[in-house]
N, C-alpha and C. Protein backbone atom coordinates (compact mmCIF):
# COMPACT_ATOMS: atom_id res chain seq x y z
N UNK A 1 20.16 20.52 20.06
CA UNK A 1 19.16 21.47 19.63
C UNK A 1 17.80 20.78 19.65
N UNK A 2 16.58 21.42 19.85
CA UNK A 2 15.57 20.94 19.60
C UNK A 2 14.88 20.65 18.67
N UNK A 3 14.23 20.15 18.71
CA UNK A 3 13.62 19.52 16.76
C UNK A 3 13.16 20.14 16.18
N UNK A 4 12.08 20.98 16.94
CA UNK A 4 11.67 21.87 15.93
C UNK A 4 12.74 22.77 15.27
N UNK A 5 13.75 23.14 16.05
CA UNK A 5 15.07 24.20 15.35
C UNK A 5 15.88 23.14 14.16
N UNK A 6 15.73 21.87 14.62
CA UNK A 6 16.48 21.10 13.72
C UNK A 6 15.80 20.92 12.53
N UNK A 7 14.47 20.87 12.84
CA UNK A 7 13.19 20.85 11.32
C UNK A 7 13.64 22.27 10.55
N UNK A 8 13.65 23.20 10.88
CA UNK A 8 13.48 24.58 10.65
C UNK A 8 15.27 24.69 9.98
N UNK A 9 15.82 24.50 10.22
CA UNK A 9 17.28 25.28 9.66
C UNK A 9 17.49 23.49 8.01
N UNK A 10 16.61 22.69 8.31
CA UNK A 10 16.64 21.53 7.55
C UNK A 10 15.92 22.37 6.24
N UNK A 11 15.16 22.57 6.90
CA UNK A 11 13.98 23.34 5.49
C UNK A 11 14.58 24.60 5.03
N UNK A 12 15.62 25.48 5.80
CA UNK A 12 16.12 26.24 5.17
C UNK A 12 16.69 26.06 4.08
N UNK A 13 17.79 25.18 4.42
CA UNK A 13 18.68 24.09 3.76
C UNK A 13 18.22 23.69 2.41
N UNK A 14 17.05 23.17 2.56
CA UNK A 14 16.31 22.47 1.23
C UNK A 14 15.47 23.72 0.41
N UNK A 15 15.37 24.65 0.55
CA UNK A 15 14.41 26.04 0.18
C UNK A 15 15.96 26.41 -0.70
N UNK A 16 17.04 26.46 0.06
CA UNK A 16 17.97 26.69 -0.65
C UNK A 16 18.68 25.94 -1.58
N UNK A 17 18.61 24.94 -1.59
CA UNK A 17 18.81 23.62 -2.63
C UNK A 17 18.07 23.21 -3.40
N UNK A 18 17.14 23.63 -2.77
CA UNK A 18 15.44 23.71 -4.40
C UNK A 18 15.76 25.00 -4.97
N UNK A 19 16.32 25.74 -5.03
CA UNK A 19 16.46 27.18 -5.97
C UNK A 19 17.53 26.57 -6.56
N UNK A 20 18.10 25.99 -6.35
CA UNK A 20 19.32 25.77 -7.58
C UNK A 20 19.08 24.16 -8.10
N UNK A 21 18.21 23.51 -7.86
CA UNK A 21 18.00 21.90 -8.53
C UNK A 21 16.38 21.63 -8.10
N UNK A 22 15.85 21.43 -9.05
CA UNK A 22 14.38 21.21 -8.52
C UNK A 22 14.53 19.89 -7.46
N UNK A 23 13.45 19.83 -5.88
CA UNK A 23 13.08 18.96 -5.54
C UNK A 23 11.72 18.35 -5.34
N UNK A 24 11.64 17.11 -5.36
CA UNK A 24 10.39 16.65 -4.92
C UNK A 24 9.92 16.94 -3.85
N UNK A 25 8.63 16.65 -3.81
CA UNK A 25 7.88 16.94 -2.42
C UNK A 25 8.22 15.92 -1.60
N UNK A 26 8.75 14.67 -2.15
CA UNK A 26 9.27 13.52 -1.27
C UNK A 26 10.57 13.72 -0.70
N UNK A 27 11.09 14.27 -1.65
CA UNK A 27 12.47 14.68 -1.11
C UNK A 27 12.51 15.61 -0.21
N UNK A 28 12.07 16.69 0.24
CA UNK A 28 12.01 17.41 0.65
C UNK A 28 11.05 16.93 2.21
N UNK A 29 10.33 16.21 2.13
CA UNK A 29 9.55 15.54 3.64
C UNK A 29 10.58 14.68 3.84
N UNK A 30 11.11 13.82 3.85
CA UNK A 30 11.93 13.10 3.87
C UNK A 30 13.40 13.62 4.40
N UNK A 31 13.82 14.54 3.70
CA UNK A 31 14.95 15.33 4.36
C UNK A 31 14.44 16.05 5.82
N UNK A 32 13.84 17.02 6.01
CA UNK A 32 12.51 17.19 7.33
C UNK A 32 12.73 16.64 7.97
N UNK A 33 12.15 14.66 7.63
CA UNK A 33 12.29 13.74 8.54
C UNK A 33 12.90 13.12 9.16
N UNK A 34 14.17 13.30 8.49
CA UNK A 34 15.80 12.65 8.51
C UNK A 34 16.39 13.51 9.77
N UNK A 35 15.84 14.69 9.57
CA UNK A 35 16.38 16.02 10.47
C UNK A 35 15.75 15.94 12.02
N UNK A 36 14.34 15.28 12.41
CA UNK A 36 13.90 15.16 13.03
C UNK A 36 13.83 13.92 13.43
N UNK A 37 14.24 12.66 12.81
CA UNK A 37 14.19 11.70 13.23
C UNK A 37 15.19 11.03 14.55
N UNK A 38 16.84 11.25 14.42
CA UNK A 38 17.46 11.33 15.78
C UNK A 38 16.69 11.49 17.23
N UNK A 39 16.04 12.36 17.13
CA UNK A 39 15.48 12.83 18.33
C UNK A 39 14.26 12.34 18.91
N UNK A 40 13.69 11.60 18.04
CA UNK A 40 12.68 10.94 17.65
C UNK A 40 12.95 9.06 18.13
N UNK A 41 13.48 8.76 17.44
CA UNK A 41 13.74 7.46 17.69
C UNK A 41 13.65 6.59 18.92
N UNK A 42 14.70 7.41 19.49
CA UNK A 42 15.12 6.73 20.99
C UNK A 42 14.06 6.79 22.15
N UNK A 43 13.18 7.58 21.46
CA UNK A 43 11.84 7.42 22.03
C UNK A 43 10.75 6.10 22.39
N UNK A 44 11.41 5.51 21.11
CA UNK A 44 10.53 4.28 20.64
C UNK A 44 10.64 3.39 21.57
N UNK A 45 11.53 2.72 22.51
CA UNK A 45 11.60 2.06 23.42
C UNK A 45 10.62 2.37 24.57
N UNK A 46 11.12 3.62 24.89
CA UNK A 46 9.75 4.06 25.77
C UNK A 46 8.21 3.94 25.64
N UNK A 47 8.26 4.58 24.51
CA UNK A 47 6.81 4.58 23.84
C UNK A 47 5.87 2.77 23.64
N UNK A 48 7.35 1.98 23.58
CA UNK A 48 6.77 0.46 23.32
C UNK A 48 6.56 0.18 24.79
N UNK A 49 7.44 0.35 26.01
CA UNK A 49 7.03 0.31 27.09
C UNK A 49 5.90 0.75 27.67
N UNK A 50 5.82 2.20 27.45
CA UNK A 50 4.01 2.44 27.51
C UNK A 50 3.10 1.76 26.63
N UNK A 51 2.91 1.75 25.65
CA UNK A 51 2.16 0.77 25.13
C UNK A 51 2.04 -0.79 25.53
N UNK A 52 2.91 -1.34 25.54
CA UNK A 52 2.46 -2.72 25.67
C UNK A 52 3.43 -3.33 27.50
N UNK A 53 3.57 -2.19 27.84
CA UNK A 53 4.05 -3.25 29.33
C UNK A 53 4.05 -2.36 30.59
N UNK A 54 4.32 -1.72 31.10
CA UNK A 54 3.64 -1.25 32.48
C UNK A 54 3.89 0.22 32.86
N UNK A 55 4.64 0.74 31.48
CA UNK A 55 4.94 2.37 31.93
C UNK A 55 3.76 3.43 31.28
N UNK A 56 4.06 4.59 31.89
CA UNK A 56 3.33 5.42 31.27
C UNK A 56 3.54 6.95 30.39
N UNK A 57 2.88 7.37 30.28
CA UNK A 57 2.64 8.16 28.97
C UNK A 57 3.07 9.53 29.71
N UNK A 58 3.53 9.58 31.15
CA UNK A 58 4.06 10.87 31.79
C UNK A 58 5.81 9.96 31.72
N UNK A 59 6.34 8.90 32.01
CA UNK A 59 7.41 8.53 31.54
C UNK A 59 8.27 9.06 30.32
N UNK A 60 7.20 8.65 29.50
CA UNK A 60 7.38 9.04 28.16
C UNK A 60 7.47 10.47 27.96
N UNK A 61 6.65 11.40 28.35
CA UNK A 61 6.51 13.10 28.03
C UNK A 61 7.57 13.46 29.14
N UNK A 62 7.75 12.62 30.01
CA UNK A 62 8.71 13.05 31.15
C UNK A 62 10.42 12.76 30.55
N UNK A 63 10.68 11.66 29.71
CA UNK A 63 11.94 11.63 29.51
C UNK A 63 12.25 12.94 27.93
N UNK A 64 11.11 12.73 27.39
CA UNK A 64 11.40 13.29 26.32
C UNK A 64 11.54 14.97 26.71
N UNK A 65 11.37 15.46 27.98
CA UNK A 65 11.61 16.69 27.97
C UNK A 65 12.82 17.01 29.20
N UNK A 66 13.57 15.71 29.71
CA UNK A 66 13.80 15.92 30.70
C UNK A 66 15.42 16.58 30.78
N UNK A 67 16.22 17.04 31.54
CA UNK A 67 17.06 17.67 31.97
C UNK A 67 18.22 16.55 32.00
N UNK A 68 19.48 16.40 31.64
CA UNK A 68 20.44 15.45 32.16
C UNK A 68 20.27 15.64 34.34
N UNK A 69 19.95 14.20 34.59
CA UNK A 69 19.74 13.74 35.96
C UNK A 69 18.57 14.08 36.42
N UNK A 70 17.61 14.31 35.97
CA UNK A 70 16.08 14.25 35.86
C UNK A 70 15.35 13.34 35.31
N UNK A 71 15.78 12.76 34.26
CA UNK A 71 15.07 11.70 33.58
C UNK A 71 13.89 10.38 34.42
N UNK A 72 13.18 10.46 34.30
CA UNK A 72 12.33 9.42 35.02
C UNK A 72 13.11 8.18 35.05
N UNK A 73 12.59 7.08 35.97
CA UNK A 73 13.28 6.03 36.25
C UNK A 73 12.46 4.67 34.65
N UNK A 74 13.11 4.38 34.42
CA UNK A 74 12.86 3.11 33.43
C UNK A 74 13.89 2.06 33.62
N UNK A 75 12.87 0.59 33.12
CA UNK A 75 13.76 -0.65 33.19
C UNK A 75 14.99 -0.57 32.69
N UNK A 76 15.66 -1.39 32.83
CA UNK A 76 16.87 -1.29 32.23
C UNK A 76 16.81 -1.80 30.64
N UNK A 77 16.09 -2.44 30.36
CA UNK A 77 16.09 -2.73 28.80
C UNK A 77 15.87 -1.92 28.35
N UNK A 78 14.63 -0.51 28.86
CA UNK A 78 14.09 0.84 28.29
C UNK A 78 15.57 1.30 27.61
N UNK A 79 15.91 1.77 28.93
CA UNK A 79 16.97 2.68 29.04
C UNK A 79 17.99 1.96 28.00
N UNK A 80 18.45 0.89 28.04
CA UNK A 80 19.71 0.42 27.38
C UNK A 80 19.63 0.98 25.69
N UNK A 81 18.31 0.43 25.48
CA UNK A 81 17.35 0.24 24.12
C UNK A 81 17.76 2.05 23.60
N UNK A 82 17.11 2.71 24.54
CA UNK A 82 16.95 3.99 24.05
C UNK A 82 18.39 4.61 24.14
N UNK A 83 19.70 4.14 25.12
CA UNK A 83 20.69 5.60 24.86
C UNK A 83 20.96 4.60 23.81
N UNK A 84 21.02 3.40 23.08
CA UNK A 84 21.58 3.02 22.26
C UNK A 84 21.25 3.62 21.04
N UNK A 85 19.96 3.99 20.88
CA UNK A 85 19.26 4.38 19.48
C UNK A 85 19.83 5.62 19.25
N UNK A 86 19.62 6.67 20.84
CA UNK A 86 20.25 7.50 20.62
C UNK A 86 21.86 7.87 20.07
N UNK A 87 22.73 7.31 20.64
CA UNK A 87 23.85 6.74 19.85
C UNK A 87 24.01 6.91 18.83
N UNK A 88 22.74 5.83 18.33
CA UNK A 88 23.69 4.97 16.96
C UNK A 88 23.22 6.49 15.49
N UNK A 89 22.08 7.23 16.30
CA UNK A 89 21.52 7.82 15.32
C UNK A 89 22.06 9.45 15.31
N UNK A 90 22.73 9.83 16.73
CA UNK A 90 23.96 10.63 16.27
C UNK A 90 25.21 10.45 16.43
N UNK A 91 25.48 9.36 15.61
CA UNK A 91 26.96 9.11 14.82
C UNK A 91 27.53 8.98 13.82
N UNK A 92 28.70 10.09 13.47
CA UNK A 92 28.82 10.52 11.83
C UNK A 92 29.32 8.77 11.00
N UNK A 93 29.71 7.60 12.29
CA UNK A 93 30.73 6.59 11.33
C UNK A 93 29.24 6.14 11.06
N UNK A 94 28.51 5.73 12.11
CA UNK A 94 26.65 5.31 11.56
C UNK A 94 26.29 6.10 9.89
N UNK A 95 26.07 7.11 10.78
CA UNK A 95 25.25 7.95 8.94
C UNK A 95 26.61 7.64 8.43
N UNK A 96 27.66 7.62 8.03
CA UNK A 96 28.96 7.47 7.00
C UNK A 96 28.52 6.34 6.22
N UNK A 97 28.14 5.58 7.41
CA UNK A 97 28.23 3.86 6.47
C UNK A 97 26.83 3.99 6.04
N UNK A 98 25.49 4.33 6.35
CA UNK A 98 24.32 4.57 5.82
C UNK A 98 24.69 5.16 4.28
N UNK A 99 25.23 6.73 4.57
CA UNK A 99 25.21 7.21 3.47
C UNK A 99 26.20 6.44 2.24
N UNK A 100 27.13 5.21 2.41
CA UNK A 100 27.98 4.76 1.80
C UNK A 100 27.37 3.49 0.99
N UNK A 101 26.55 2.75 1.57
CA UNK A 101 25.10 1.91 1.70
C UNK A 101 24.05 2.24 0.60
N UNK A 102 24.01 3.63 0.91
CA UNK A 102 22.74 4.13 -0.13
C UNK A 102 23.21 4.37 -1.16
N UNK A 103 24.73 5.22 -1.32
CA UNK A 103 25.61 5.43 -2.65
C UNK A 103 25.77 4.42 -3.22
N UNK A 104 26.29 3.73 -3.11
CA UNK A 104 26.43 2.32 -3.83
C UNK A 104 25.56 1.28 -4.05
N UNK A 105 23.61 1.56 -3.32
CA UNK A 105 22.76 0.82 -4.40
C UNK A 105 22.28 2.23 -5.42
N UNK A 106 22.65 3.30 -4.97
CA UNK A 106 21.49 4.15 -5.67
C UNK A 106 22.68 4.80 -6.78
N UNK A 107 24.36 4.89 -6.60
CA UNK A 107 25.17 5.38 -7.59
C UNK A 107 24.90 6.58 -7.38
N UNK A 108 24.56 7.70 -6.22
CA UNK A 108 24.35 8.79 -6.47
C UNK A 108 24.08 8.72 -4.45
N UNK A 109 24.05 10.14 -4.21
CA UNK A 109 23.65 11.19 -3.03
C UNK A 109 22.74 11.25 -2.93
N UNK A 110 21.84 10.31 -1.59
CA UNK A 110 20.72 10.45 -1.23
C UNK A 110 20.22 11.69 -0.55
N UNK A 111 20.01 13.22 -1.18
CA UNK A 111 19.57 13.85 -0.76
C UNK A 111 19.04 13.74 0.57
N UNK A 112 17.89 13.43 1.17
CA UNK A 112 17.27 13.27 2.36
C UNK A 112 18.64 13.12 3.71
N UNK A 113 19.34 12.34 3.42
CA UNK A 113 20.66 12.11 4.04
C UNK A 113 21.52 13.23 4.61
N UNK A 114 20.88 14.72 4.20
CA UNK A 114 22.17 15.63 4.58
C UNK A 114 20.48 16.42 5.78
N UNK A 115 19.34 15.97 5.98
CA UNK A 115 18.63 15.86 7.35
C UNK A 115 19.33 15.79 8.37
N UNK A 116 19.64 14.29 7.95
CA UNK A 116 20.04 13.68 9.49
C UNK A 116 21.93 14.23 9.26
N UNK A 117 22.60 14.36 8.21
CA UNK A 117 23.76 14.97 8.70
C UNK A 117 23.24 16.49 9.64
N UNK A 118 22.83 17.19 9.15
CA UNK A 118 22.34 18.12 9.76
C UNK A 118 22.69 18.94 11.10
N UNK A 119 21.76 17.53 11.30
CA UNK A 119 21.15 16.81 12.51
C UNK A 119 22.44 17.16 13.66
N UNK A 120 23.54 15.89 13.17
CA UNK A 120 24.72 15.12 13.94
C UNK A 120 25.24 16.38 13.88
N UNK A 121 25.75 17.57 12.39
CA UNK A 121 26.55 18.63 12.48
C UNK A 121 25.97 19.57 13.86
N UNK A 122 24.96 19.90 13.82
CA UNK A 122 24.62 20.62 14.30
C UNK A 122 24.63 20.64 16.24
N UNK A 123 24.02 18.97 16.43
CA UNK A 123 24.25 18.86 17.54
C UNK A 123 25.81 19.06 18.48
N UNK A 124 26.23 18.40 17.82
CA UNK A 124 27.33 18.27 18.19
C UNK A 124 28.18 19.66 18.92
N UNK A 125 27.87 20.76 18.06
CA UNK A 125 28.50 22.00 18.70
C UNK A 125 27.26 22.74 19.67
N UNK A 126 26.17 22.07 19.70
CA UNK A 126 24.76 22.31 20.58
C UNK A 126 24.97 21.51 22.31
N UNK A 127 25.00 20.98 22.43
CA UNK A 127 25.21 20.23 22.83
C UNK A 127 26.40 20.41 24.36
N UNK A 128 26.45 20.44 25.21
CA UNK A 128 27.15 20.17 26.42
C UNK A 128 27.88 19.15 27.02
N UNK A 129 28.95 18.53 27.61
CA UNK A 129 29.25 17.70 28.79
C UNK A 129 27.94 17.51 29.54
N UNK A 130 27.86 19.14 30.08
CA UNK A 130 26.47 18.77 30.82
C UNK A 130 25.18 18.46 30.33
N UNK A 131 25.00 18.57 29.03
CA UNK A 131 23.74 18.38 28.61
C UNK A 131 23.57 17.59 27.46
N UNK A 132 24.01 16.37 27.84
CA UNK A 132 23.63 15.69 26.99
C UNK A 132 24.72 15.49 25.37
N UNK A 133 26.02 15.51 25.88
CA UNK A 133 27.32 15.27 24.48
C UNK A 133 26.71 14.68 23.99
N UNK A 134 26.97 15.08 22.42
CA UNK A 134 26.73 14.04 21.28
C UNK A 134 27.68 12.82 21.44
N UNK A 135 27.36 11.57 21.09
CA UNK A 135 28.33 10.93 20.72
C UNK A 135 28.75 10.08 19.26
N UNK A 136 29.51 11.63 18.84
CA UNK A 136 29.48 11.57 17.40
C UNK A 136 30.36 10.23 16.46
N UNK A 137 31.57 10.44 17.44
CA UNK A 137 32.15 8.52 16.94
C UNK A 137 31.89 7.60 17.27
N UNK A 138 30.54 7.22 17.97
CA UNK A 138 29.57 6.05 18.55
C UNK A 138 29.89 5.00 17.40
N UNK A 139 30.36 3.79 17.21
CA UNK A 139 30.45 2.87 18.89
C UNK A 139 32.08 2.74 19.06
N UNK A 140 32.58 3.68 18.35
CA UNK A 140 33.76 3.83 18.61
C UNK A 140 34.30 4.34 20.31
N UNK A 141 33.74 5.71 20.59
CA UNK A 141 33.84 5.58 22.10
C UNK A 141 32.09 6.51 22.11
N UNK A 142 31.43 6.47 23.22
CA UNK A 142 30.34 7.64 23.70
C UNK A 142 30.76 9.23 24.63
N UNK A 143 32.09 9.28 23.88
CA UNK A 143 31.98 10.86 24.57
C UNK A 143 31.72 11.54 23.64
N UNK A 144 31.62 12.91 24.07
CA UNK A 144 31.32 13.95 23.03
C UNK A 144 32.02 15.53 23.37
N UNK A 145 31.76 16.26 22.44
CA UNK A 145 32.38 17.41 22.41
C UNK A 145 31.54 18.20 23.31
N UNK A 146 32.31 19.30 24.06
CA UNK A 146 31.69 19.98 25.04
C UNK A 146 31.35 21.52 24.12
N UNK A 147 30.37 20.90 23.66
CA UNK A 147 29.63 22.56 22.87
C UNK A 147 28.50 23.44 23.93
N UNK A 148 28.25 24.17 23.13
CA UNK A 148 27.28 24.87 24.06
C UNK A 148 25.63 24.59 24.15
N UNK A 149 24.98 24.30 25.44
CA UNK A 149 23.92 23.51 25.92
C UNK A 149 22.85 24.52 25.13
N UNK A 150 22.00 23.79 24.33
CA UNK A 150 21.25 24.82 23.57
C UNK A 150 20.07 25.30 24.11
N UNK A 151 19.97 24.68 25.14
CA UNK A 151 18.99 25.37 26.14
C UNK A 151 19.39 26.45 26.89
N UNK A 152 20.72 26.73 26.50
CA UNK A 152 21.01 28.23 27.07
C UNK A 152 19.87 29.36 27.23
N UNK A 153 19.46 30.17 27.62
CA UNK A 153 18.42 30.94 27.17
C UNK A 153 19.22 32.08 26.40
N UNK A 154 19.98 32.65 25.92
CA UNK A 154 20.62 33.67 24.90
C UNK A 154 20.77 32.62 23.98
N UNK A 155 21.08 31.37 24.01
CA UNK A 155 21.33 30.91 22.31
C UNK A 155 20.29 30.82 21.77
N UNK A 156 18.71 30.17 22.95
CA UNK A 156 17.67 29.98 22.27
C UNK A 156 17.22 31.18 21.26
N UNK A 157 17.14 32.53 22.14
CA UNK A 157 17.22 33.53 21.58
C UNK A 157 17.68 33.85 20.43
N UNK A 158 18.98 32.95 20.22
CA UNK A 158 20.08 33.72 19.06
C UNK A 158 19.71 32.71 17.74
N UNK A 159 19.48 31.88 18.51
CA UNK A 159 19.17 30.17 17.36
C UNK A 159 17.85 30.88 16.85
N UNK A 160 16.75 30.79 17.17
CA UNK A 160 15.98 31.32 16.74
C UNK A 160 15.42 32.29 15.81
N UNK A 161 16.14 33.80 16.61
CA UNK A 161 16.37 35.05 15.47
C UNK A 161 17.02 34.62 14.62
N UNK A 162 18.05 33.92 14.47
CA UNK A 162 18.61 33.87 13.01
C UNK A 162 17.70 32.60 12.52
N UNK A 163 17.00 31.72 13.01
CA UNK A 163 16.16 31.46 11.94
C UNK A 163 15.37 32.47 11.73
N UNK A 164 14.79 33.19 12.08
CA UNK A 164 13.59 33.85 12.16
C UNK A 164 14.24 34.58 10.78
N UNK A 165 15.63 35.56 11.44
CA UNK A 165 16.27 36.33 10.01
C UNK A 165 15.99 35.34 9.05
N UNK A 166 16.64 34.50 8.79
CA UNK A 166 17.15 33.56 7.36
C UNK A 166 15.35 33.29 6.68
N UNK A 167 14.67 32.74 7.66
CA UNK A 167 13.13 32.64 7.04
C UNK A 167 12.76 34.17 6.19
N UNK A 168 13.11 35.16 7.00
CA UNK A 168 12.25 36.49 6.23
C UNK A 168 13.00 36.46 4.60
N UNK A 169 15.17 36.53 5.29
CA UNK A 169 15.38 36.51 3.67
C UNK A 169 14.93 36.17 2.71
N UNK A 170 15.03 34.24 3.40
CA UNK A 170 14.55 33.51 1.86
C UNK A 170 13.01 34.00 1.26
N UNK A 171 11.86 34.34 2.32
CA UNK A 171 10.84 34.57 1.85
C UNK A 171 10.83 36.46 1.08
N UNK A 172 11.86 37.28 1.45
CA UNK A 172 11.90 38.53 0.50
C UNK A 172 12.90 38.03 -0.73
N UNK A 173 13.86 37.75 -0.76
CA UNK A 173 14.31 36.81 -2.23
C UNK A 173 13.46 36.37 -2.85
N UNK A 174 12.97 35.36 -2.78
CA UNK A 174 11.77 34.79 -3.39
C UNK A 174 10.92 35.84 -4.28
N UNK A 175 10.18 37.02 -3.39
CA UNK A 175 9.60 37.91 -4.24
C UNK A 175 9.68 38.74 -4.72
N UNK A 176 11.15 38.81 -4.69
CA UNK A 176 12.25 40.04 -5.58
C UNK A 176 12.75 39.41 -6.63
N UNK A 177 12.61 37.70 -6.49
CA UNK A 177 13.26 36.84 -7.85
C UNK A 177 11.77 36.57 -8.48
N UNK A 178 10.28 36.70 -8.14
CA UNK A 178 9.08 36.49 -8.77
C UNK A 178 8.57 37.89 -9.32
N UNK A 179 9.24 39.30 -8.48
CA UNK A 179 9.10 40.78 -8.97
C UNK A 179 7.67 41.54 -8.12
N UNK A 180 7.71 40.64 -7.13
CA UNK A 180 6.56 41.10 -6.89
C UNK A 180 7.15 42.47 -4.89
């Protein structure tokens, strides 16, 4: 799925988890960020390559939008660097041991943490053979489940309207629970 859909059904998420437990404003950017960060990351290799060594900034806008077997050509450290990040950052044993990590200094559920689950849930049934499998038991093996490519144009459609629905609910709830 794309980030912005992954930002957007994150904030649903938390709109609905702030009505039943107050959250912070930190908590709540932070979860956002968790949700958007996967997609984000594996970027960083690239982005350090344009910056400091000989690629450029159409590389960069070029991989980040590109098609499985389209992708621009990059070094091999790029590339290694980045499917690795990608990887490591959608895999449920990764976030498992993160979230297991944070439980046991913090004794409690790092909120922000169910972002990036989100994230992994979501992709995963998003997601294609052809387009890009999650690889959700990374580094256990890198295949993934053959879900449906969310660039479909009817899912975009469908992903969407039902955010679009779920946004109007929560925002007519809201002013049927304020009376207005």
């Amino acid at each position: 799925m794309d980030i912005v859909a992954h930002t957007l059904w994150a904030a649903a998420g938390v709109t609905l988890l702030h009505r039943r437990q107050a959250l912070s404003r930190r908590t709540v950017v932070a979860t956002l960020g968790l949700a958007a960060l996967p997609d984000v990351l594996h970027l960083v290799p690239i982005a350090m390559w344009w910056l400091f060594a000989d690629g450029t900034f159409a590389a960069l806008s070029g991989y980040a939008i590109a098609v499985p077997g389209q992708e621009p050509g990059l070094p091999p450290w790029v590339q290694l660097w980045s499917h690795h990040l990608h990887c490591v950052m959608h895999s449920a044993p990764v976030a498992g041991l993160v979230a297991l990590i944070v439980w046991l200094a913090r004794r409690a559920f790092w909120i922000p943490l169910l972002g990036w689950w989100s994230h992994i849930v979501i992709d995963v049934f998003t997601h294609s053979a052809d387009y890009y499998a999650v690889p959700v038991l990374y580094p256990f093996t890198e295949r993934g489940f053959d879900g449906i490519a969310w660039t479909t144009p009817w899912f975009m459609v469908s992903n969407y309207a039902t955010l679009a629905t779920i946004g109007a609910c929560l925002v007519l709830s809201r002013r049927r629970a304020n009376g207005r």
